[in-house]
N, C-alpha and C. Protein backbone atom coordinates (compact mmCIF):
# COMPACT_ATOMS: atom_id res chain seq x y z
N UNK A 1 112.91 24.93 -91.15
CA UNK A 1 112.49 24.81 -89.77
C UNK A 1 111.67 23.52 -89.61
N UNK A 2 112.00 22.11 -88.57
CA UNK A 2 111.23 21.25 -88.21
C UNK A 2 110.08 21.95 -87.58
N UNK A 3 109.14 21.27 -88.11
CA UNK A 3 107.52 21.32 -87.57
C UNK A 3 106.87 20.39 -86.79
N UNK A 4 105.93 20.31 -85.95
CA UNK A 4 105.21 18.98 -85.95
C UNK A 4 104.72 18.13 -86.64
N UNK A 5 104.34 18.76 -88.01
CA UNK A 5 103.72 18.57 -88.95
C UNK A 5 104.87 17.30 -90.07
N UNK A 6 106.40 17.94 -90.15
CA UNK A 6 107.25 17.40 -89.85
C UNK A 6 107.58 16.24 -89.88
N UNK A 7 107.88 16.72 -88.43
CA UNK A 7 108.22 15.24 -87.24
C UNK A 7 107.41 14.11 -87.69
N UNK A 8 106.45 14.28 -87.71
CA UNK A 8 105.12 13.67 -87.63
C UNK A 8 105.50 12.39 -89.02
N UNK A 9 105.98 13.12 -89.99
CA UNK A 9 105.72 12.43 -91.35
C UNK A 9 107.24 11.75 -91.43
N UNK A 10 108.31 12.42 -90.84
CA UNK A 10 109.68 11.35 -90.21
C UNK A 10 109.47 10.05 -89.41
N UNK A 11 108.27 10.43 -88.70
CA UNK A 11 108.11 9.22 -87.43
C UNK A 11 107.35 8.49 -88.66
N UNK A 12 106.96 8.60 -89.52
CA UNK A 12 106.18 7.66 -90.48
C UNK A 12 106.97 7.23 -91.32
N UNK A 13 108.40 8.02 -91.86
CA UNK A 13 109.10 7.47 -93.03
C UNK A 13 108.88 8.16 -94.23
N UNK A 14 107.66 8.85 -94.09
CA UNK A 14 106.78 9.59 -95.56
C UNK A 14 107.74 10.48 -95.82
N UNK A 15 108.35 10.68 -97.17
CA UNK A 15 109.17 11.36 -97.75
C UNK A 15 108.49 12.63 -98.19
N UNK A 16 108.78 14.25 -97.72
CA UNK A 16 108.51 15.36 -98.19
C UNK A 16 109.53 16.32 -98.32
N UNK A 17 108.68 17.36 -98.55
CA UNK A 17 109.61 18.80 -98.76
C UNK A 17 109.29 19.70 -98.06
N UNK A 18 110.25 20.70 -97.40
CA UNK A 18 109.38 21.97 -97.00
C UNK A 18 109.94 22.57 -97.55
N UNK A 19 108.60 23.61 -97.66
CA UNK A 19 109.05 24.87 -98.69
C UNK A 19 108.67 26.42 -97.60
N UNK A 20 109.51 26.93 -97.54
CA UNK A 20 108.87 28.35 -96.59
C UNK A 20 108.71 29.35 -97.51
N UNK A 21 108.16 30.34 -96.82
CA UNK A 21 108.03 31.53 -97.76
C UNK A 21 107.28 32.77 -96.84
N UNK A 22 107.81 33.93 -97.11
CA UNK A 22 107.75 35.24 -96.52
C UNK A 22 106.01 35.16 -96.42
N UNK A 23 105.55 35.45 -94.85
CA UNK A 23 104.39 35.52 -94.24
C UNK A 23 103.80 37.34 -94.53
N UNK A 24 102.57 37.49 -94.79
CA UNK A 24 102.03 38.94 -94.92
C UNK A 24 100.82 38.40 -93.73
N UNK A 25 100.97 38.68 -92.39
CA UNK A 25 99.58 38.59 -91.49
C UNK A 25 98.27 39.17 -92.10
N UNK A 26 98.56 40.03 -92.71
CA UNK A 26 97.00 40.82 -93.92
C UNK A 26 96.34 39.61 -94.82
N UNK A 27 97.40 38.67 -95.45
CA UNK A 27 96.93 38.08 -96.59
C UNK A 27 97.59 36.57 -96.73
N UNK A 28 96.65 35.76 -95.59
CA UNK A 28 97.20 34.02 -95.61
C UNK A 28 96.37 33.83 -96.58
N UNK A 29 95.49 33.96 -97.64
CA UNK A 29 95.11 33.32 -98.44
C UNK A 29 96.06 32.22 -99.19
N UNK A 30 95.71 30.78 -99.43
CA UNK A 30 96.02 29.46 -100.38
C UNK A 30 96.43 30.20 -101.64
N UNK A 31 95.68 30.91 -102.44
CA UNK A 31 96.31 31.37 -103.38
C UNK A 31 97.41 32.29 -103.64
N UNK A 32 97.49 32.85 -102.22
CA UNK A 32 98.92 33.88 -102.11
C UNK A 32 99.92 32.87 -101.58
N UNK A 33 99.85 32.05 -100.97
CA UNK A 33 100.77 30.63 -100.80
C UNK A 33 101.10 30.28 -101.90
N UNK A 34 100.48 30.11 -102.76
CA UNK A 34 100.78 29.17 -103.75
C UNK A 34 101.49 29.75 -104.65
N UNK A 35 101.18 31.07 -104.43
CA UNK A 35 102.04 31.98 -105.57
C UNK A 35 103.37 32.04 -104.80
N UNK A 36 103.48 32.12 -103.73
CA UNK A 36 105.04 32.60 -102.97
C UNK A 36 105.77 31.48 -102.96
N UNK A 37 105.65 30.31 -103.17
CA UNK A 37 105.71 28.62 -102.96
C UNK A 37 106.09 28.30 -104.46
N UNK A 38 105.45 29.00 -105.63
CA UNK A 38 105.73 28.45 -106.94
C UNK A 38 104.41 27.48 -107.50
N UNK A 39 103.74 27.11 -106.88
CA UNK A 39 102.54 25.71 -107.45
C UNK A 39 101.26 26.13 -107.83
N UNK A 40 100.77 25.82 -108.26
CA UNK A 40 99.61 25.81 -108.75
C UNK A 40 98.67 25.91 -107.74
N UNK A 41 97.39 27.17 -107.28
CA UNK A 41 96.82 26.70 -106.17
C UNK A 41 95.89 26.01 -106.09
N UNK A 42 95.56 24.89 -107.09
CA UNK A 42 94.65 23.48 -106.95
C UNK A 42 95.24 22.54 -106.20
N UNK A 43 96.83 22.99 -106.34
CA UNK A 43 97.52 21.81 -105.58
C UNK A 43 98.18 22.27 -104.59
N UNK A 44 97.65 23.58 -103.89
CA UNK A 44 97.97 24.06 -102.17
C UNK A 44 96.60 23.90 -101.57
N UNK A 45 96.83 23.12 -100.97
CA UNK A 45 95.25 22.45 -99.90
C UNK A 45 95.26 23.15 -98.47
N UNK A 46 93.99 23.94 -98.64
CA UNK A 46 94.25 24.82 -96.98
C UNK A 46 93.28 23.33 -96.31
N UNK A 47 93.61 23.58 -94.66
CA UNK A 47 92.93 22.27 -93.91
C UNK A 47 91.86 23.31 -92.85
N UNK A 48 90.96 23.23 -93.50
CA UNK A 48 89.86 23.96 -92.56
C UNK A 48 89.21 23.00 -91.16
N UNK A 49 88.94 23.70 -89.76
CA UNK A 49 88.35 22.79 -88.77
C UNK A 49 87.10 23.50 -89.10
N UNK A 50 86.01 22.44 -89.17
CA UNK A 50 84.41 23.13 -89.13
C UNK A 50 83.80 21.52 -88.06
N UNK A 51 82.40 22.50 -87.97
CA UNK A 51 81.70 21.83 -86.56
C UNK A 51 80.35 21.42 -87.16
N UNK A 52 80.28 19.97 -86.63
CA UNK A 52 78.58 19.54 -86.91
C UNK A 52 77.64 19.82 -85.24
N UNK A 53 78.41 20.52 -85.13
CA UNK A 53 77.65 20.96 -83.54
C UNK A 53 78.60 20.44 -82.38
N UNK A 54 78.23 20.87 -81.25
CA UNK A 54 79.11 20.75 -80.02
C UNK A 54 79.26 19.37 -79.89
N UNK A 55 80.77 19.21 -79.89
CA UNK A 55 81.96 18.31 -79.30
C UNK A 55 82.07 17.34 -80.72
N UNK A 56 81.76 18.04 -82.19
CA UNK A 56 81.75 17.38 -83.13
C UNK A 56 82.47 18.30 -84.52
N UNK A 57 83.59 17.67 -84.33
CA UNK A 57 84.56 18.34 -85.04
C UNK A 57 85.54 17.84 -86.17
N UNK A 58 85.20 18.62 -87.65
CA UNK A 58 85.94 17.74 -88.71
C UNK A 58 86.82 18.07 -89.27
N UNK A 59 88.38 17.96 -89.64
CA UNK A 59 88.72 18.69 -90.82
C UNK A 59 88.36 18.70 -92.34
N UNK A 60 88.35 19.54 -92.87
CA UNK A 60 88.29 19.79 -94.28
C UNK A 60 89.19 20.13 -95.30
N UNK A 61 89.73 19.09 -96.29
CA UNK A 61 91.14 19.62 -96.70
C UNK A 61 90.69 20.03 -97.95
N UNK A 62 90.94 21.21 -98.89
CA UNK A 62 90.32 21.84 -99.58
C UNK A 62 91.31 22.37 -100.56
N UNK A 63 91.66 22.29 -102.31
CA UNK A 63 92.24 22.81 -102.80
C UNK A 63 92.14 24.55 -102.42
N UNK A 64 93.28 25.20 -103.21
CA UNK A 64 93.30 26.52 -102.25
C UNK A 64 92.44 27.84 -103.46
N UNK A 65 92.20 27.16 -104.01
CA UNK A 65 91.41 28.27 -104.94
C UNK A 65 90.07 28.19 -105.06
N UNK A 66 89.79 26.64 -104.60
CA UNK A 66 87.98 26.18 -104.10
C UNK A 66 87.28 26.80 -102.43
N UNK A 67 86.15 27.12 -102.70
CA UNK A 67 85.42 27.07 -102.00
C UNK A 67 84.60 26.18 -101.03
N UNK A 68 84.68 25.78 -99.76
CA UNK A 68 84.22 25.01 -98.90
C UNK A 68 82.39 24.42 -99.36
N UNK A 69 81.92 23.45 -99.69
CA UNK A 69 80.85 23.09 -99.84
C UNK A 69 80.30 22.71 -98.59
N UNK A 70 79.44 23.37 -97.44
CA UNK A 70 79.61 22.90 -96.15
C UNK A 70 78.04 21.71 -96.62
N UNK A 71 77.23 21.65 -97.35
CA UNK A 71 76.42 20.61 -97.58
C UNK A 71 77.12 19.25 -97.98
N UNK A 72 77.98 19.78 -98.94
CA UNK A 72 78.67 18.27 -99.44
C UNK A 72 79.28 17.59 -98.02
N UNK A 73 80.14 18.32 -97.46
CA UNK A 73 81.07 18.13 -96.15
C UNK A 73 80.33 17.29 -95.51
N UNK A 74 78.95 18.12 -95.01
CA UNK A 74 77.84 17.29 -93.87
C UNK A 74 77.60 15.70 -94.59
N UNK A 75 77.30 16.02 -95.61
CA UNK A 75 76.66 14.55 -96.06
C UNK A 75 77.92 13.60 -95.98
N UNK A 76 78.88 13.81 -96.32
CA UNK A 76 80.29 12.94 -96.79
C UNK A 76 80.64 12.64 -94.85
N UNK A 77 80.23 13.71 -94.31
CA UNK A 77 80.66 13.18 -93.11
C UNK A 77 79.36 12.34 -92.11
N UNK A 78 78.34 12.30 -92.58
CA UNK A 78 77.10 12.07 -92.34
C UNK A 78 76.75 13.01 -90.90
N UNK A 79 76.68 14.02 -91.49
CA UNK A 79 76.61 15.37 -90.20
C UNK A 79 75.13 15.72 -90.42
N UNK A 80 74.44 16.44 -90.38
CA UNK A 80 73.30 17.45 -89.97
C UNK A 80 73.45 17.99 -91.10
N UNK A 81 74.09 18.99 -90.20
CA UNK A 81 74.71 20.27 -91.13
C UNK A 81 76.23 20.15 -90.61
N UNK A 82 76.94 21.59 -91.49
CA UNK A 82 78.51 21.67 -91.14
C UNK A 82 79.25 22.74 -91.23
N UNK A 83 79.59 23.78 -90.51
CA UNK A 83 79.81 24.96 -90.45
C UNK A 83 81.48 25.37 -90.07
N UNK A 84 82.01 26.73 -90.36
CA UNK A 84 83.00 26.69 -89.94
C UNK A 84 83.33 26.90 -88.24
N UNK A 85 83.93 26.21 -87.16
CA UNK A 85 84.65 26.07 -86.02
C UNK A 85 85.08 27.75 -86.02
N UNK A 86 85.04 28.52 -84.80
CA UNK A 86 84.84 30.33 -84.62
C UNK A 86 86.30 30.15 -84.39
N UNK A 87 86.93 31.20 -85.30
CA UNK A 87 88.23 31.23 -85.28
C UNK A 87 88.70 31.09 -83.69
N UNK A 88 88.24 31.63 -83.05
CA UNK A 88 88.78 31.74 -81.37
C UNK A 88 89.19 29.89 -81.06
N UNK A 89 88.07 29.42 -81.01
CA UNK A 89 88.69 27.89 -81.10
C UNK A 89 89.37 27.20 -81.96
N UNK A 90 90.14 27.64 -82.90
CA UNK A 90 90.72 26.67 -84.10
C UNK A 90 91.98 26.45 -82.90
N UNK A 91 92.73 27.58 -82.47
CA UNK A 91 93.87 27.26 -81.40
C UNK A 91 93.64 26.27 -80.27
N UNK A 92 92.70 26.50 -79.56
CA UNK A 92 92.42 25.52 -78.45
C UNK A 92 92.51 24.30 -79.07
N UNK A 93 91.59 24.21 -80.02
CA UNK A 93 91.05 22.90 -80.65
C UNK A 93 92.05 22.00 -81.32
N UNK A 94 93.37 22.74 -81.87
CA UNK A 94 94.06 21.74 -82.86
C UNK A 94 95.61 22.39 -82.08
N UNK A 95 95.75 23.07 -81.71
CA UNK A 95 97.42 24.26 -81.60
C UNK A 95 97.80 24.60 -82.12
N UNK A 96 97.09 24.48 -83.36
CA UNK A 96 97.50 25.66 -84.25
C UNK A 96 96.75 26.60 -84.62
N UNK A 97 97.61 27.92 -85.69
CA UNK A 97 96.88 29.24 -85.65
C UNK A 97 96.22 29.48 -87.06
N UNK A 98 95.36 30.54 -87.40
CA UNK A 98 94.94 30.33 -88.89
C UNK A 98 95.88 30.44 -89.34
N UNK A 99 96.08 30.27 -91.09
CA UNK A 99 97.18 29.93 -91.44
C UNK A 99 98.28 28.81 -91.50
N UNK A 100 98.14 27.97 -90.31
CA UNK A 100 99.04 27.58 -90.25
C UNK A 100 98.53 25.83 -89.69
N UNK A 101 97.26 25.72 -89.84
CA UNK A 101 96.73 24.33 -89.45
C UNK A 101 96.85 23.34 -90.39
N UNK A 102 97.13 22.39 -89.56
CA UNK A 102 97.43 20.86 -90.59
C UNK A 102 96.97 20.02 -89.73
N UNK A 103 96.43 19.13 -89.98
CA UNK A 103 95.94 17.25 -89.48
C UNK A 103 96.88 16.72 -88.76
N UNK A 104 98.41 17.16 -88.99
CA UNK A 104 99.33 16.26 -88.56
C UNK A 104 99.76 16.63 -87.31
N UNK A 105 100.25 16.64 -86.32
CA UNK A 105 100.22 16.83 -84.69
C UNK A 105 99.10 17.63 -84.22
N UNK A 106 97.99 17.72 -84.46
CA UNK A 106 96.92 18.89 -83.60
C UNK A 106 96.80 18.16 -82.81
N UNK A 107 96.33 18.83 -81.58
CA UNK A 107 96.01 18.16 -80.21
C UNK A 107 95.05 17.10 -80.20
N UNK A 108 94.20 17.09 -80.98
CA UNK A 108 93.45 16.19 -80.99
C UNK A 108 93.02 15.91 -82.60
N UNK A 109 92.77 14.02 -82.75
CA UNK A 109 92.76 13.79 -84.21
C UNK A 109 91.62 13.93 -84.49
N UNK A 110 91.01 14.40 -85.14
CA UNK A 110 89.46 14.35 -85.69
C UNK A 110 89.76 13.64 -87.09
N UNK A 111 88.27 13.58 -87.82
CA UNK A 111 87.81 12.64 -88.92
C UNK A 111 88.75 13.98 -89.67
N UNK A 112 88.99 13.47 -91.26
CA UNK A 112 89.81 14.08 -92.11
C UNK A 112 88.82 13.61 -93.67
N UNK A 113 88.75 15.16 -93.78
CA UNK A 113 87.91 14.63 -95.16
C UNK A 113 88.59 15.47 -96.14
N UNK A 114 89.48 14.81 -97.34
CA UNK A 114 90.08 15.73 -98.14
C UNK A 114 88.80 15.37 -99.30
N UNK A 115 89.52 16.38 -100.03
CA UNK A 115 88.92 16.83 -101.68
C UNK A 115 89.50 16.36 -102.21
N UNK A 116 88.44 15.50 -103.34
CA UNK A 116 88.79 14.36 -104.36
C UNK A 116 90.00 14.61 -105.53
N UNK A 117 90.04 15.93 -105.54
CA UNK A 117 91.04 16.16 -105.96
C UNK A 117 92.07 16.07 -106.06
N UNK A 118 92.73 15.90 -105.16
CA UNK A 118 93.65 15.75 -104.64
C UNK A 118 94.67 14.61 -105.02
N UNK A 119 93.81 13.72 -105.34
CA UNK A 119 94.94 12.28 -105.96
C UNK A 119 94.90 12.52 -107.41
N UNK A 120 94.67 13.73 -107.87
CA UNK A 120 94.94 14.14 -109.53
C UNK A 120 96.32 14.37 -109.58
N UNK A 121 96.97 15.13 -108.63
CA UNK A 121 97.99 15.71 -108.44
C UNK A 121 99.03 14.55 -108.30
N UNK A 122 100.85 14.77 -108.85
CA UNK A 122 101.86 14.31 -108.50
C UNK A 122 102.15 14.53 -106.87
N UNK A 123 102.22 15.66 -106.76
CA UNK A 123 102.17 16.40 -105.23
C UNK A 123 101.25 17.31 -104.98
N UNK A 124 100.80 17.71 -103.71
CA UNK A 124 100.23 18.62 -102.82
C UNK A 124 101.11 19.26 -101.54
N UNK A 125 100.61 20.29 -101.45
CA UNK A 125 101.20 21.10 -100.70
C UNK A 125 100.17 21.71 -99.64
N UNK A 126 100.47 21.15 -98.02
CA UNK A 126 99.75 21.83 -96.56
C UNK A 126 100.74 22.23 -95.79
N UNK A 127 99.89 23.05 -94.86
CA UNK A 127 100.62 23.62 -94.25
C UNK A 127 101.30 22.88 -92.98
N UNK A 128 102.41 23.04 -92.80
CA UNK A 128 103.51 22.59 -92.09
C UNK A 128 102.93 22.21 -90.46
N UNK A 129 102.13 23.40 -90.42
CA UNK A 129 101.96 23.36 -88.94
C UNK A 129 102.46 24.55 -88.06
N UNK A 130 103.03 25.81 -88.90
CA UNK A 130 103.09 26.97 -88.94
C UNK A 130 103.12 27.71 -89.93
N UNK A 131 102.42 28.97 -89.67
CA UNK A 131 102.56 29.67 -90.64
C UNK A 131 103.72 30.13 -91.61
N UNK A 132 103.73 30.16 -92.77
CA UNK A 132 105.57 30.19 -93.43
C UNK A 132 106.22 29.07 -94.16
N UNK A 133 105.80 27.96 -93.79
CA UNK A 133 106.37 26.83 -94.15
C UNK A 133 105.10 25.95 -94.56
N UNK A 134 105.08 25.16 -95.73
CA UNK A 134 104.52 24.02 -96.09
C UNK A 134 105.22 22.58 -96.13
N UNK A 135 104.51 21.65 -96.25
CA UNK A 135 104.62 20.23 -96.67
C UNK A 135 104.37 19.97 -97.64
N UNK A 136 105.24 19.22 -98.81
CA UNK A 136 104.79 18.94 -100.35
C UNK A 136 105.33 17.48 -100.24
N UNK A 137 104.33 16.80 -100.40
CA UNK A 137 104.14 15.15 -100.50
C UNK A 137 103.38 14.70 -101.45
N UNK A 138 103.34 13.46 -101.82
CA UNK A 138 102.59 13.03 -102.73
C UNK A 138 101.11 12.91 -101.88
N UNK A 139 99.93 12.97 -102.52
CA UNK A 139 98.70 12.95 -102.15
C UNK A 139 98.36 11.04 -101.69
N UNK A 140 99.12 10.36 -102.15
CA UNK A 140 98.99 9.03 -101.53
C UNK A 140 99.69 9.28 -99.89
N UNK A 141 100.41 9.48 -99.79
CA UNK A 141 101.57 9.73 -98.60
C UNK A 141 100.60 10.93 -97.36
N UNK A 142 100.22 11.91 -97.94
CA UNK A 142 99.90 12.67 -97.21
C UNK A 142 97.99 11.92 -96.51
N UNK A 143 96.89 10.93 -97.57
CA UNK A 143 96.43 10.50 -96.93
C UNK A 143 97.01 8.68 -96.20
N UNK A 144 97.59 7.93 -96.28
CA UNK A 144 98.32 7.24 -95.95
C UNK A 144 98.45 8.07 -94.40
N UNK A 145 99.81 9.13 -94.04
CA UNK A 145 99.45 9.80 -92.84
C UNK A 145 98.73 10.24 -92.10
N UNK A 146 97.68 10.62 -93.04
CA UNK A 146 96.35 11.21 -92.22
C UNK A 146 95.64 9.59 -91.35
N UNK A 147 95.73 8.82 -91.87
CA UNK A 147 95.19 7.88 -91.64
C UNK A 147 95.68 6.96 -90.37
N UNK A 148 97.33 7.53 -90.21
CA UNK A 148 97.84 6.91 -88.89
C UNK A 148 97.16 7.94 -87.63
N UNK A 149 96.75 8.78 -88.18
CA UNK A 149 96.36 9.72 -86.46
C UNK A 149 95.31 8.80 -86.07
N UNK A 150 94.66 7.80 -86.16
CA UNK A 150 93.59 7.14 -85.49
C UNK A 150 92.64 7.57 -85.76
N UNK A 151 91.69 8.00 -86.90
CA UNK A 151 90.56 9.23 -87.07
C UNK A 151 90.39 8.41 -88.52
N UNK A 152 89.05 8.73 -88.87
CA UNK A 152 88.58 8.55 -89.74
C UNK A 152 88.99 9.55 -91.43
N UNK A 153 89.67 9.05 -92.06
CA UNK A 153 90.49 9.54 -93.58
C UNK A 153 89.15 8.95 -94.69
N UNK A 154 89.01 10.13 -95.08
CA UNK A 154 88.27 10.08 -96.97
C UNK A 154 88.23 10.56 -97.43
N UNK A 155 88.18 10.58 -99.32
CA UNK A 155 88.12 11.34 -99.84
C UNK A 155 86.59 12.14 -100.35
N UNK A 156 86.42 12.70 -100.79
CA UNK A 156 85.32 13.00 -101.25
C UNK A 156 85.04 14.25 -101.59
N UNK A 157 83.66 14.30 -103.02
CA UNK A 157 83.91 16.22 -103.67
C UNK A 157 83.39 17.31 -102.39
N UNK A 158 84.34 18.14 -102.19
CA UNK A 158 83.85 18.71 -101.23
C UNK A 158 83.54 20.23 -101.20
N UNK A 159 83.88 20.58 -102.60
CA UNK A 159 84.17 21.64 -102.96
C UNK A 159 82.76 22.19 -104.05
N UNK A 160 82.58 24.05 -103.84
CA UNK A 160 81.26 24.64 -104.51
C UNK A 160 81.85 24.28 -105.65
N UNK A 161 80.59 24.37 -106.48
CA UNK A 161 80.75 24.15 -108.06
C UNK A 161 80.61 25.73 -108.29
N UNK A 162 81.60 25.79 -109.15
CA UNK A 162 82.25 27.19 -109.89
C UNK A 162 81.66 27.33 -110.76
N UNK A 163 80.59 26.36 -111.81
CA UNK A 163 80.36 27.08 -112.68
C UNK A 163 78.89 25.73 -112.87
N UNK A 164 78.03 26.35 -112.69
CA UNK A 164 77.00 25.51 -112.45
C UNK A 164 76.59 24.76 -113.81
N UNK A 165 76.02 25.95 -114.63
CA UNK A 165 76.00 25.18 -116.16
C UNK A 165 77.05 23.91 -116.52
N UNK A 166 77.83 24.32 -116.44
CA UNK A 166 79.06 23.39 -116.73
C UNK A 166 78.56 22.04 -116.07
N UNK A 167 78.07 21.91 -114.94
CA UNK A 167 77.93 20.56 -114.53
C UNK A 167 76.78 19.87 -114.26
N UNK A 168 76.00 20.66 -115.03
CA UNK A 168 74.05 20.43 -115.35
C UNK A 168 74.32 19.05 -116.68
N UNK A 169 73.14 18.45 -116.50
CA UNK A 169 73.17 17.03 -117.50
C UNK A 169 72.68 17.97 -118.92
N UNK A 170 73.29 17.66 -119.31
CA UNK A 170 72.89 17.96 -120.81
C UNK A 170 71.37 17.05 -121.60
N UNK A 171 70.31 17.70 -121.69
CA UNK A 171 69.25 16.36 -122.79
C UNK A 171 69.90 16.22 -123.65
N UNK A 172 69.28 14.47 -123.63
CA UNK A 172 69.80 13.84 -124.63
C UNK A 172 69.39 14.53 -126.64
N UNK A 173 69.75 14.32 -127.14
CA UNK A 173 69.14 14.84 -128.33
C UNK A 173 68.24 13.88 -129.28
């Protein structure tokens, strides 16, 4: 099924894939994508809209097994603070529904801040622009696109740290 999401990356030339896969309305989780899709879910990126306050609105592109860092987000976006956008507005705000939001045709372009992660990967996989279907592009290609909506594209860590010890400085000995 053509998407906007799509279209979008035809009108650019950017070479992808879609991949669909049987929808459960109970359970859009990234990691149940990723399992129905075949990939790894470091490399299914859900695109979260969150708010640095009224009429200030960012996406967040987020591997699908990480957790949203809304401190890192604020600072990388030089926000306040940075919270998630109340599901009721994610539709108004972009036209699309949970599940099924992507950067690429929403009604309006906002700043795009993916996770650094992301250029580890051969490919990544977002969502199409409906629920059911993804986009699998290379992570150069997919920010390359992000970058034609007119909006501000970066990368940066955006994601909780999973395992804190692990990323504490070690003394020297």
């Amino acid at each position: 099924m053509k998407t906007n999401g799509a279209r979008f990356l035809e009108s650019l030339g950017i070479p992808f894939e879609l991949r669909e896969y049987e929808v459960d309305p109970d359970d859009l989780a990234a990691t149940t994508v990723a399992r129905k899709i075949g990939m790894p879910a470091e490399q299914v990126f859900k695109t979260l809209l969150t708010t640095g306050g009224p009429g200030s609105y960012v996406f967040a592109v987020i591997p699908g097994d990480a957790e949203l860092d809304f401190k890192k987000l604020a600072r990388a976006a030089g926000l306040r603070k940075a919270e998630m956008v109340p599901l009721k507005d994610v539709q108004p705000l972009t036209g699309y529904i949970r599940g099924g939001v992507t950067v690429f045709g929403a009604k309006k372009s906002f700043p795009v801040f993916v996770d650094e992660t992301a250029i580890l990967f051969d490919r990544i996989s977002v969502s199409a622009g409906t629920r059911g279907t993804q986009l699998i592009l290379s992570p150069d290609d997919y920010l390359r696109a992000a970058g034609a909506l007119e909006a501000p594209v970066e990368t940066a860590d955006l994601t909780k740290d999973t395992n804190t010890a692990e990323h504490q400085e070690r003394p020297a000995c």
